[in-house]
C-alpha atoms as a PDB file:
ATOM      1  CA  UNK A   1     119.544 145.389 125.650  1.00  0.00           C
ATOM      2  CA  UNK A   2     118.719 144.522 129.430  1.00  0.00           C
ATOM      3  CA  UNK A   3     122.465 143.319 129.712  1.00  0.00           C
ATOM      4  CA  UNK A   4     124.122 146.262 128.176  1.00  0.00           C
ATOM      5  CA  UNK A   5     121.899 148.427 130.459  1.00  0.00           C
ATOM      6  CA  UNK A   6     122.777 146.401 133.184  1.00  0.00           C
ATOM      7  CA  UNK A   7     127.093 146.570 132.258  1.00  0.00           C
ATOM      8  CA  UNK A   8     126.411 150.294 132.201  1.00  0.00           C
ATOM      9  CA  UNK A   9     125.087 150.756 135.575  1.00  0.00           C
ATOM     10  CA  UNK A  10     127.618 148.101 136.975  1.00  0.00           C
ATOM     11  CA  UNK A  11     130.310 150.144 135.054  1.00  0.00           C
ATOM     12  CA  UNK A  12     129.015 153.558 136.186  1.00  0.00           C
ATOM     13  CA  UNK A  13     128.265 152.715 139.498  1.00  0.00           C
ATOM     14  CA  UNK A  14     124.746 153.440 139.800  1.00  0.00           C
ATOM     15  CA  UNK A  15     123.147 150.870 141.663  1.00  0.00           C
ATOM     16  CA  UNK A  16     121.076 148.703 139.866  1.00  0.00           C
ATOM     17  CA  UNK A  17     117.325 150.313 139.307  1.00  0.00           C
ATOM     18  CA  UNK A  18     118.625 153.882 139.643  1.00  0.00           C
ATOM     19  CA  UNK A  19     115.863 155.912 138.014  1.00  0.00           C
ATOM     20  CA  UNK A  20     117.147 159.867 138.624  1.00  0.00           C
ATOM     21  CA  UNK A  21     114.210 161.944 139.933  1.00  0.00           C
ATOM     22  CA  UNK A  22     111.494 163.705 137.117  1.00  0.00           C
ATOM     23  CA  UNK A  23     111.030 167.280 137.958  1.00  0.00           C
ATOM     24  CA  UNK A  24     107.667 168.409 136.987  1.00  0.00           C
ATOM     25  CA  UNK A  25     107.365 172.215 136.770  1.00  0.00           C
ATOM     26  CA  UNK A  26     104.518 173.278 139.084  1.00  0.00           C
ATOM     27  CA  UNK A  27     102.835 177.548 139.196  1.00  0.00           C
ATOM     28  CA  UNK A  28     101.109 178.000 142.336  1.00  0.00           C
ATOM     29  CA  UNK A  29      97.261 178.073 142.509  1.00  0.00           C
ATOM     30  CA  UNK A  30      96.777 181.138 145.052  1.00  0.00           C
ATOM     31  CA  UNK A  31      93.649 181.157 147.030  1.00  0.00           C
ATOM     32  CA  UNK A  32      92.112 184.176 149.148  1.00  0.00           C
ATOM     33  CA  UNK A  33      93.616 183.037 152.266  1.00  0.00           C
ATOM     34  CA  UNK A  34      97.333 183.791 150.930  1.00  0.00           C
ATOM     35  CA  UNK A  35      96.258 187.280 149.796  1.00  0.00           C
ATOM     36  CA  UNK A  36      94.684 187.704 153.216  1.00  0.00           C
ATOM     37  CA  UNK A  37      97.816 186.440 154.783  1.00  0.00           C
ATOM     38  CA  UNK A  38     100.029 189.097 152.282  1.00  0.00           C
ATOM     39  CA  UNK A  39     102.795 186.073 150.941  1.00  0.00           C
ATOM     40  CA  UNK A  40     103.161 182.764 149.498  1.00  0.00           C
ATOM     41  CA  UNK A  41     106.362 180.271 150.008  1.00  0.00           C
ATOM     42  CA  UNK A  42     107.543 179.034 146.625  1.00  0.00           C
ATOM     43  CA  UNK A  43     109.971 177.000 146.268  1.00  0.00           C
ATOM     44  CA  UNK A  44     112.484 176.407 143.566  1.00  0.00           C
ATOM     45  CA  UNK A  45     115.131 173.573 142.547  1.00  0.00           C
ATOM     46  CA  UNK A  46     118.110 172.994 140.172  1.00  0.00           C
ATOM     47  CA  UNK A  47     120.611 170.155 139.260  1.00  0.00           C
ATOM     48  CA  UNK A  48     123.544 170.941 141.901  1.00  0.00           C
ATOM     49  CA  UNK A  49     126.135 170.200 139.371  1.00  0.00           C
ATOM     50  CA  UNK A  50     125.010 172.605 136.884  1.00  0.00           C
ATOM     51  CA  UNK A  51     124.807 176.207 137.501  1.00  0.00           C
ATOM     52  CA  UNK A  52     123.101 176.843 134.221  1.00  0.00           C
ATOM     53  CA  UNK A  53     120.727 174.158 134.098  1.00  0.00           C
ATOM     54  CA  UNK A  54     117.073 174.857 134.623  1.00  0.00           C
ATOM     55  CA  UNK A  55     115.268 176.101 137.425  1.00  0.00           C
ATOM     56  CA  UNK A  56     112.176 174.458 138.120  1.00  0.00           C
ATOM     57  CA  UNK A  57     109.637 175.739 140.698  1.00  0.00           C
ATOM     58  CA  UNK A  58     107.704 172.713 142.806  1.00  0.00           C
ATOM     59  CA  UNK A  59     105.894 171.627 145.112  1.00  0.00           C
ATOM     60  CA  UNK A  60     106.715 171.947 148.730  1.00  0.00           C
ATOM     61  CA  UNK A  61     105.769 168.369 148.758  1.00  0.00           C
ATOM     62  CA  UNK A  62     108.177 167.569 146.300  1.00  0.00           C
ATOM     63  CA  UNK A  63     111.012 170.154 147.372  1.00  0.00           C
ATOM     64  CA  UNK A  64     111.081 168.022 150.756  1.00  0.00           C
ATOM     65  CA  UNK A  65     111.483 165.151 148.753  1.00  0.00           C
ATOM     66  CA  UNK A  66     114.396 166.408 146.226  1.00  0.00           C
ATOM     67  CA  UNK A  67     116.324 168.473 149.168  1.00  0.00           C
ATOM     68  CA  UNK A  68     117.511 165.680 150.497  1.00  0.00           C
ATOM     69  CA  UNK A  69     118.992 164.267 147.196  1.00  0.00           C
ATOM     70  CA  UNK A  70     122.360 165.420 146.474  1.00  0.00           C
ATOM     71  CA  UNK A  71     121.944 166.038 143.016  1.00  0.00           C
ATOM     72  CA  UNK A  72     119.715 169.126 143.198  1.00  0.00           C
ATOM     73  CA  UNK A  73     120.025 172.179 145.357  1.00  0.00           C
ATOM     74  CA  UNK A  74     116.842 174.237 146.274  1.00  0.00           C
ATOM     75  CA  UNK A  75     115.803 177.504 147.827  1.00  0.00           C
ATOM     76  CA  UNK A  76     112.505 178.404 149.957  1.00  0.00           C
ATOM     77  CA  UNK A  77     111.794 182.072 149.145  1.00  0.00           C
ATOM     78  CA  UNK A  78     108.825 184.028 150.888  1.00  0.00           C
ATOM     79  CA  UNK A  79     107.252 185.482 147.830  1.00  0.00           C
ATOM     80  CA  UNK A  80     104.874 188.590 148.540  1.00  0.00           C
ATOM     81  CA  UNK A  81     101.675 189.191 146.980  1.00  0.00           C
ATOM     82  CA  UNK A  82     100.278 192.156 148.322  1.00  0.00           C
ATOM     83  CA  UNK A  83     100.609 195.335 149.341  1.00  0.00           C
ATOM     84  CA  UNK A  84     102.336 198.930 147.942  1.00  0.00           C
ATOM     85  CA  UNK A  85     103.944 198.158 144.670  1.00  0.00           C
ATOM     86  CA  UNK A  86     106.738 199.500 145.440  1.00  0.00           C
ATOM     87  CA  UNK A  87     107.370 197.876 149.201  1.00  0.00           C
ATOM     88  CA  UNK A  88     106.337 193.981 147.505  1.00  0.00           C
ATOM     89  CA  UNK A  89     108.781 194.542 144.432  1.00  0.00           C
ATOM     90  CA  UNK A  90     111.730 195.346 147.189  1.00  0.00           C
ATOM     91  CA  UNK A  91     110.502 192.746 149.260  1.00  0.00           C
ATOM     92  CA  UNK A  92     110.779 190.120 146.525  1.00  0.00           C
ATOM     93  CA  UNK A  93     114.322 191.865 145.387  1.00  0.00           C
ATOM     94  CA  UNK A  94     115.810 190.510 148.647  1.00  0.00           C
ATOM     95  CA  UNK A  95     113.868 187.643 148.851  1.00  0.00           C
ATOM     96  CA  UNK A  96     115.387 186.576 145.401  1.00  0.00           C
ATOM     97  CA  UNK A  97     119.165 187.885 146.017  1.00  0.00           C
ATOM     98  CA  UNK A  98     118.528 186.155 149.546  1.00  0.00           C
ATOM     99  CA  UNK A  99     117.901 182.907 147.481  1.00  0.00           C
ATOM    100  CA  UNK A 100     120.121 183.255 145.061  1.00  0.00           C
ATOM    101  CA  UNK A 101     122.920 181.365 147.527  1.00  0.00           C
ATOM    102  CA  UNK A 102     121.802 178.774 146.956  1.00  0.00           C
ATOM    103  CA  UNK A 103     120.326 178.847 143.231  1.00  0.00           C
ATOM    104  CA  UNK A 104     122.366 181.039 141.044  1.00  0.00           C
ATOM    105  CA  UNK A 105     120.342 182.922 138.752  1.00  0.00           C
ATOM    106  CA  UNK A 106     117.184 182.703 140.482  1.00  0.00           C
ATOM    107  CA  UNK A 107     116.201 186.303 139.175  1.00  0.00           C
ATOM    108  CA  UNK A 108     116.372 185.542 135.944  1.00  0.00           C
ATOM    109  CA  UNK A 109     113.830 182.737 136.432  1.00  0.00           C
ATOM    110  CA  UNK A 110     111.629 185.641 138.132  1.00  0.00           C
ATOM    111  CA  UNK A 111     111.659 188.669 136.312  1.00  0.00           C
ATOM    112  CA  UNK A 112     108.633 189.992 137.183  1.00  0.00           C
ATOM    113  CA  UNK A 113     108.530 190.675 141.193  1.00  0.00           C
ATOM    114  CA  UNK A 114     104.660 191.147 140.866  1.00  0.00           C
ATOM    115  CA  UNK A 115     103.698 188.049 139.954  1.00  0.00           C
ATOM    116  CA  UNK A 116     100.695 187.279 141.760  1.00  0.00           C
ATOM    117  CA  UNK A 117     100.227 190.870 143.587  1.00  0.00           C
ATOM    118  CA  UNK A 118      97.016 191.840 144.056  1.00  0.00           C
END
């Protein structure tokens, strides 16, 4: 089995080892000085080759880390959390469509712009 594995990466030229990267979907733990601050960065990635693959939200650790692979393409959106209704569900709007340049879709990933609001 190691040699066919082996043929295939010598035949698809990955180089030998390649291991692609495992996304693990993260949800952001919010603590009293974000809602005293009014927004939270999230940030969001998806296979570049694949404008209908999933859309994972990470770490900023880990966006850092998978922006500078070219398989996936990510977006930084400043996500707010409080304030009028109204004002933090607009804000959000354009935050998303803002995003959305760079991850197709993204609203349908975040339906509900007041996630988080307090």
């Amino acid at each position: 089995m190691e040699d066919l594995n082996k043929k295939y990466s010598q035949l698809n030229g990955n180089p030998r080892g390649y291991r692609p990267n495992k996304v693990r979907a993260y949800v952001p733990k919010l603590v009293e000085s974000d809602y005293l601050r009014g927004y939270v960065h999230r940030y969001f990635i998806r296979s570049t080759n694949d404008t209908s693959a999933p859309i994972f939200e990470i770490t900023s650790k880990e966006y850092s880390q998978l922006l500078s692979n070219p398989f996936y393409v990510g977006a930084k959106v400043r996500w707010r959390i409080r304030g009028n209704f109204n004002e933090v569900k607009e804000s959000n709007r354009v935050a998303i469509r803002l995003a959305s340049d760079d991850i197709k879709n993204l609203g349908l990933y975040l339906p509900n712009l007041l996630q988080f609001h307090k």
